[in-house]
Protein backbone atom coordinates (compact mmCIF):
# COMPACT_ATOMS: atom_id res chain seq x y z
CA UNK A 1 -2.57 161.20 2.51
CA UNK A 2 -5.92 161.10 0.17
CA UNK A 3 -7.87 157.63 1.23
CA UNK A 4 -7.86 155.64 -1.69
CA UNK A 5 -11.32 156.20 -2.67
CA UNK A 6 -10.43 159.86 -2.71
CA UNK A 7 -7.87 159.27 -5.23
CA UNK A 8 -8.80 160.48 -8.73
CA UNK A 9 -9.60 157.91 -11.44
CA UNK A 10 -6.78 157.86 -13.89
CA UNK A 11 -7.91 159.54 -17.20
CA UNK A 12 -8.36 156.66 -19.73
CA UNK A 13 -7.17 157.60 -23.35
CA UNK A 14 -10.02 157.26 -25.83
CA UNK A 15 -10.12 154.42 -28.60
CA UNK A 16 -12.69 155.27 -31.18
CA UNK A 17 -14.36 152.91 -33.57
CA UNK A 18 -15.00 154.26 -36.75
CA UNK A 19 -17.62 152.95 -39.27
CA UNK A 20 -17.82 153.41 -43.17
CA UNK A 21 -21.08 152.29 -44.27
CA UNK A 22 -22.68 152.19 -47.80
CA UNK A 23 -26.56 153.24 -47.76
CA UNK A 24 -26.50 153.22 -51.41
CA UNK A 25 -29.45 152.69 -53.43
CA UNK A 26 -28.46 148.43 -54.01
CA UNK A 27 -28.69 148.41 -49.96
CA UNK A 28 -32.66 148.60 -50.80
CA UNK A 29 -35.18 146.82 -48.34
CA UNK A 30 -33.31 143.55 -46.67
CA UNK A 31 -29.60 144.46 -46.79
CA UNK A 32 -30.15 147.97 -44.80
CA UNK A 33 -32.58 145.90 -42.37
CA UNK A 34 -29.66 144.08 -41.88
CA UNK A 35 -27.36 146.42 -41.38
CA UNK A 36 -29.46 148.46 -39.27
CA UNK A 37 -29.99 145.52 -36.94
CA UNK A 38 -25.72 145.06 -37.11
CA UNK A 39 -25.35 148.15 -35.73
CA UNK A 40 -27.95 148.26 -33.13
CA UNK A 41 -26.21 144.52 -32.08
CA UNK A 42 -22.81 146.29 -32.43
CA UNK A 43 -23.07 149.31 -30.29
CA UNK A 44 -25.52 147.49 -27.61
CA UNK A 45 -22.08 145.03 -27.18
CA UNK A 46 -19.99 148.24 -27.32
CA UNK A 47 -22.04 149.90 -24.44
CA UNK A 48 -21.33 146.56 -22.29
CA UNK A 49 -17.68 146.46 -23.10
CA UNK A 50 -17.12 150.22 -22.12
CA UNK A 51 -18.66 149.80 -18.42
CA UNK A 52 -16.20 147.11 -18.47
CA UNK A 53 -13.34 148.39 -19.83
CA UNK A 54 -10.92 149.78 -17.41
CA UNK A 55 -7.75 150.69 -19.99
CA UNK A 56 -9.60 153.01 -22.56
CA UNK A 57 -13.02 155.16 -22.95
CA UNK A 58 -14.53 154.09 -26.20
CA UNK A 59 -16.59 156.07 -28.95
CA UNK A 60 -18.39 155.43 -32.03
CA UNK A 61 -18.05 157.51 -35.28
CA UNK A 62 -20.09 156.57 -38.18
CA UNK A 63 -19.73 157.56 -41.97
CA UNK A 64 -22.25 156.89 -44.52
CA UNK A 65 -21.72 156.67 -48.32
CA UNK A 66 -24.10 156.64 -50.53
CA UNK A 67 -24.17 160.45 -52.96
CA UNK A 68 -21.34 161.73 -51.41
CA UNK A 69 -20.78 160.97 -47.48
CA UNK A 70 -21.38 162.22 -44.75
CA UNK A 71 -21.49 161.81 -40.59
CA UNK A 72 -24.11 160.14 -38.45
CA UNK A 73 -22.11 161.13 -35.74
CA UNK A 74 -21.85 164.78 -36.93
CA UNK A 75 -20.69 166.18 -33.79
CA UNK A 76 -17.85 164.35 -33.43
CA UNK A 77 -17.65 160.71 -31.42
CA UNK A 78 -19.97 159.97 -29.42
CA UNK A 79 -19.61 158.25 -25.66
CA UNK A 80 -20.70 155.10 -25.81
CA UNK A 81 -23.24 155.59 -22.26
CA UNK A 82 -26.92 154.70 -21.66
CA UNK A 83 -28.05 157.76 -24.00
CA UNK A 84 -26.67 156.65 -26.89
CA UNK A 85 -29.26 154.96 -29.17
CA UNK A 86 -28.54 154.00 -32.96
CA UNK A 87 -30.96 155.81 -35.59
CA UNK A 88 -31.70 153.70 -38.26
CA UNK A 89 -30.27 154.76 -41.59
CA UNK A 90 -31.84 155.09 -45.12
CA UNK A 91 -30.57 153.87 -48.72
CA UNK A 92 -30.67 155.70 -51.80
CA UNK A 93 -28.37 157.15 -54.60
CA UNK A 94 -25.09 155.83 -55.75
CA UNK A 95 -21.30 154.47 -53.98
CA UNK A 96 -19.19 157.42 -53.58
CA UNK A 97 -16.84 155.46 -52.14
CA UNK A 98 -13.74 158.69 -53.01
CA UNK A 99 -16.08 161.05 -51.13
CA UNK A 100 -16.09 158.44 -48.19
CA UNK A 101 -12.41 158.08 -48.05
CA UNK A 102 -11.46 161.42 -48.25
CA UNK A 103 -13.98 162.63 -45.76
CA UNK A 104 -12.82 160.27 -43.66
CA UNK A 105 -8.50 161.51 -43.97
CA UNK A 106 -10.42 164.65 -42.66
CA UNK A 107 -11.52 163.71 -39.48
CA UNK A 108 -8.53 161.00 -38.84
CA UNK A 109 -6.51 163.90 -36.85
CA UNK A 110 -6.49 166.07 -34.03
CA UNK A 111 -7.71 168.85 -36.20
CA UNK A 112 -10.71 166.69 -36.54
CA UNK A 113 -11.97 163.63 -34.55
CA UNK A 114 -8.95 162.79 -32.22
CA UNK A 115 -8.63 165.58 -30.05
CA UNK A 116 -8.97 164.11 -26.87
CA UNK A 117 -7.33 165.81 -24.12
CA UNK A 118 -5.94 162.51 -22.97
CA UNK A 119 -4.71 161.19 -25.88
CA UNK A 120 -6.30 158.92 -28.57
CA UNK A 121 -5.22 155.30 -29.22
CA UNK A 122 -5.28 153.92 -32.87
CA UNK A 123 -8.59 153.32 -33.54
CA UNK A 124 -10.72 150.78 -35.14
CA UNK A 125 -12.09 151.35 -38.73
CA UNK A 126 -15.37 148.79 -40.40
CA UNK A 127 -15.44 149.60 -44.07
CA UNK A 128 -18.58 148.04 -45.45
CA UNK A 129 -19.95 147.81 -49.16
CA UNK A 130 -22.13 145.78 -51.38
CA UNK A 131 -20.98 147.55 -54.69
CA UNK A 132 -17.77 149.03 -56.35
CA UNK A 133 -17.11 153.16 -56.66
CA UNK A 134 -19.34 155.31 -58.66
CA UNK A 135 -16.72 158.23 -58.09
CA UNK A 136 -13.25 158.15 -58.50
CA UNK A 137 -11.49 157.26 -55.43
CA UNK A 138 -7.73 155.78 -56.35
CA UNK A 139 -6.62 159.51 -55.62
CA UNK A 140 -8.43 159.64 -52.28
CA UNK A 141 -7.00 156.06 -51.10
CA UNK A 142 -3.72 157.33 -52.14
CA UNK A 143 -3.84 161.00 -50.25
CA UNK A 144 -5.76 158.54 -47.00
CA UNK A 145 -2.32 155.99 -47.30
CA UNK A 146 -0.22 159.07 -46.51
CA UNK A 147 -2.57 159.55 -42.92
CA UNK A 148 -0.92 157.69 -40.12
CA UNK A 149 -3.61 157.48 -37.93
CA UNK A 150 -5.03 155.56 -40.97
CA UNK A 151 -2.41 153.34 -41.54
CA UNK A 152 -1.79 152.26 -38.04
CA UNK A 153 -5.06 151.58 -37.39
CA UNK A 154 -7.46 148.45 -37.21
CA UNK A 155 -8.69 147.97 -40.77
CA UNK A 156 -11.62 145.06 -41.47
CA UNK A 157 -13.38 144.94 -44.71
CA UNK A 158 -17.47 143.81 -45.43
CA UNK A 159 -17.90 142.85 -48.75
CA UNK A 160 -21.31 142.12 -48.70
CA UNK A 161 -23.14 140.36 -51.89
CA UNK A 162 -22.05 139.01 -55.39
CA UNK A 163 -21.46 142.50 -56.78
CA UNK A 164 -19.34 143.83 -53.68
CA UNK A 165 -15.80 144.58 -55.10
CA UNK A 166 -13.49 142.82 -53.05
CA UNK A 167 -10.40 143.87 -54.67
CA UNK A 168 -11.41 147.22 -53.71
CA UNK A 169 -12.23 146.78 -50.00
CA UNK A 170 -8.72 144.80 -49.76
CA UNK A 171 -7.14 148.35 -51.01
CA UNK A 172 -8.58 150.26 -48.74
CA UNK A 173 -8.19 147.90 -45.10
CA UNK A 174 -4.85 147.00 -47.05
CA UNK A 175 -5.10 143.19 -46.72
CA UNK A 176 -7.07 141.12 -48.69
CA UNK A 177 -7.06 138.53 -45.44
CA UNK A 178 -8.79 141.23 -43.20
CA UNK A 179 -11.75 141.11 -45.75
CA UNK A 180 -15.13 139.11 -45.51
CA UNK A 181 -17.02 138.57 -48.11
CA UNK A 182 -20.58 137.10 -47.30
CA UNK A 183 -24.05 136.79 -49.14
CA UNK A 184 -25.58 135.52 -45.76
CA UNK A 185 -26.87 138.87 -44.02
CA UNK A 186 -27.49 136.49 -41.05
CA UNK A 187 -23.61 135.59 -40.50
CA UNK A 188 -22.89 139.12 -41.94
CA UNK A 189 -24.70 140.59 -38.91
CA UNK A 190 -23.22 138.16 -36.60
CA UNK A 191 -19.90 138.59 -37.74
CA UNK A 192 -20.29 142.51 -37.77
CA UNK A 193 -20.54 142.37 -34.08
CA UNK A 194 -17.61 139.72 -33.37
CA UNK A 195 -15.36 141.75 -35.08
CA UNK A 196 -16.45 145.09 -33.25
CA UNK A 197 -15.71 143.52 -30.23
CA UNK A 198 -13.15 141.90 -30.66
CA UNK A 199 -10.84 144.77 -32.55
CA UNK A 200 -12.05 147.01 -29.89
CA UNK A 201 -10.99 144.77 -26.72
CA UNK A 202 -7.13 144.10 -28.47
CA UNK A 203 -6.99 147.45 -29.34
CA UNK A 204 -7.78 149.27 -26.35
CA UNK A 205 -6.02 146.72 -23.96
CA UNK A 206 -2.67 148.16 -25.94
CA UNK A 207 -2.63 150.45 -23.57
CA UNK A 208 -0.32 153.00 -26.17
CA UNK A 209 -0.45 155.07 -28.97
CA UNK A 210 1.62 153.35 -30.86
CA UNK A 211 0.51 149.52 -30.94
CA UNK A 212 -0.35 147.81 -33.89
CA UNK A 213 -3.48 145.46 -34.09
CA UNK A 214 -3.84 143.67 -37.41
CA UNK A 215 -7.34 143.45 -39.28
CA UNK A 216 -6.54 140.12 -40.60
CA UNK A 217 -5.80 138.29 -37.43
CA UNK A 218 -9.48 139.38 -36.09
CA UNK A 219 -10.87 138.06 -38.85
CA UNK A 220 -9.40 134.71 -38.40
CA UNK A 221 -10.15 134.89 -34.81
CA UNK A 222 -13.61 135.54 -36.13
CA UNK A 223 -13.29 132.30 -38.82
CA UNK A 224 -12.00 130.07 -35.95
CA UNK A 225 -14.40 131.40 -32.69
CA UNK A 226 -17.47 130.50 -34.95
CA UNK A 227 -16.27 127.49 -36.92
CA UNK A 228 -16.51 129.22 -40.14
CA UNK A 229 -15.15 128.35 -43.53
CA UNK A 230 -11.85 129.70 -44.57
CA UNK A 231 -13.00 130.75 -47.73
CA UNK A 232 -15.31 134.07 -46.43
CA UNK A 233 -12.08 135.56 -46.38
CA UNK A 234 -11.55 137.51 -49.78
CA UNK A 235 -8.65 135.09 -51.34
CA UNK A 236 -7.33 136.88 -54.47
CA UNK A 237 -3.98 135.68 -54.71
CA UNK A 238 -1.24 137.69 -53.81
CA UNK A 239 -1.01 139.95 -55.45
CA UNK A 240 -3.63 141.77 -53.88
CA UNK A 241 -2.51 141.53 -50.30
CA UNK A 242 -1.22 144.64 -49.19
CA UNK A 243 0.95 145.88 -46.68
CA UNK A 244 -1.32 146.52 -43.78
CA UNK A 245 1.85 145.44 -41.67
CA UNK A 246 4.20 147.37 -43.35
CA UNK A 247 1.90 150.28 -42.67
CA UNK A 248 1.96 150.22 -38.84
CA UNK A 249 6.36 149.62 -38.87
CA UNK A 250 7.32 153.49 -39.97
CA UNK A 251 10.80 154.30 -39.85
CA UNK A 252 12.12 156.22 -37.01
CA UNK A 253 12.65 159.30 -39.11
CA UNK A 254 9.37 159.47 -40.08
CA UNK A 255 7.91 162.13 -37.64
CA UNK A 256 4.72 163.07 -36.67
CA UNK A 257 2.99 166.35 -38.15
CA UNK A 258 3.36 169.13 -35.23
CA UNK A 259 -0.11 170.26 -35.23
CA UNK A 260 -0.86 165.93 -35.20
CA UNK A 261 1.14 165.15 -32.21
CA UNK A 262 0.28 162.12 -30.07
């Protein structure tokens, strides 16, 4: 019999975080600083959590909008080690927010992003704008509602500034209650990483495929951990909360896609 240090490390399944950032033209001079210095706070607390994190092996995949969209990470996710260092990102052009969304249903499958060998978890998605569409993108939310990687996922809205359409952003996380909506780039960045971490700790302790962590109950956790006022949250009424629950509770005939097996 193998000693125990001989014994193989279990292979972790992989929880990714995805990130869909606007670098439109509006994001001009302070509010990319600021985002720039989110992300470089985010991943640095992402690399700290992942030598920590026994249950899954985490990885970053960022999307940027702006004319059209397209990957940071253009090689897929990237390991969250020593090596990785963020590369600050540019703004310019106008919020092709359709072009995000449906670049993103791309990627959300084993086809694309989630091909791990030991199995994915559902993963984290940060949607973050400070505008509205420029392109048309009701027929790319609707074709990205029908991906159930999507749906089951961790969805948390930014809406960032007065002109940041938070209707919008509550469409596309599916819960106006999983939206901030902030003028202060200070708590913005602050609240950037607190959700990162903390979405990415519930979710990856879930230790299946198949568990649901909602967007809206980080966001409170976020609200109550830093004594925050209630109304960051994007309050519009209810008719404009979604069904980010409903989303995660398929019915039992609802199979998965055979080439998007877990």
């Amino acid at each position: 019999m193998p000693a125990i240090n001989e014994i193989d490390e279990m292979p972790r399944k992989e929880l990714h975080v995805f990130y869909v950032l606007d670098t439109s033209g509006s994001m001009t001079g302070v509010p990319i600083a600021a985002l720039n210095t989110a992300m470089e706070e985010c991943t640095v607390a992402l690399k700290d959590l992942a030598k920590k994190n026994a249950d899954a092996k985490l990885k970053i995949a960022v999307l940027e909008f702006s004319t059209g969209a397209k990957w940071v990470t253009y090689n897929g996710p990237e390991s969250l080690d020593d090596e990785f260092e963020w590369e600050h990102l540019s703004a310019g052009g106008v919020t092709d927010i359709g072009a995000a969304l449906r670049e993103l249903d791309i990627k959300l499958s084993r086809n694309g992003f989630l091909k791990s060998m030991t199995g994915a978890l559902m993963p984290v998605i940060i949607f973050m704008t400070d505008g509205y569409p420029t392109d048309e993108y009701a027929a790319a939310l609707a074709e990205l509602r029908k991906n159930r990687w999507y749906t089951s996922s961790t969805k948390i809205g930014f809406a960032i500034g007065d002109d940041a359409d938070a209707a919008i952003i509550s469409s596309i996380v599916g819960n106006s209650e999983a939206v901030i909506k902030t003028s202060d780039l200070e708590l913005f960045k602050r609240l950037m990483k607190f959700v990162t971490v903390r979405a990415s700790m519930l979710a990856s302790s879930s230790r299946t495929t198949s568990s649901f962590v909602n967007g809206s109950a980080i966001v409170q956790d976020a609200i109550d951990d830093n004594s925050l006022p209630a109304n960051i949250i994007a309050n519009l009424g209810n008719n404009s909360k979604s069904s980010q629950d409903d989303d995660a509770n398929w019915d039992n005939n609802n199979n998965w896609d055979d080439d998007d097996n877990w």
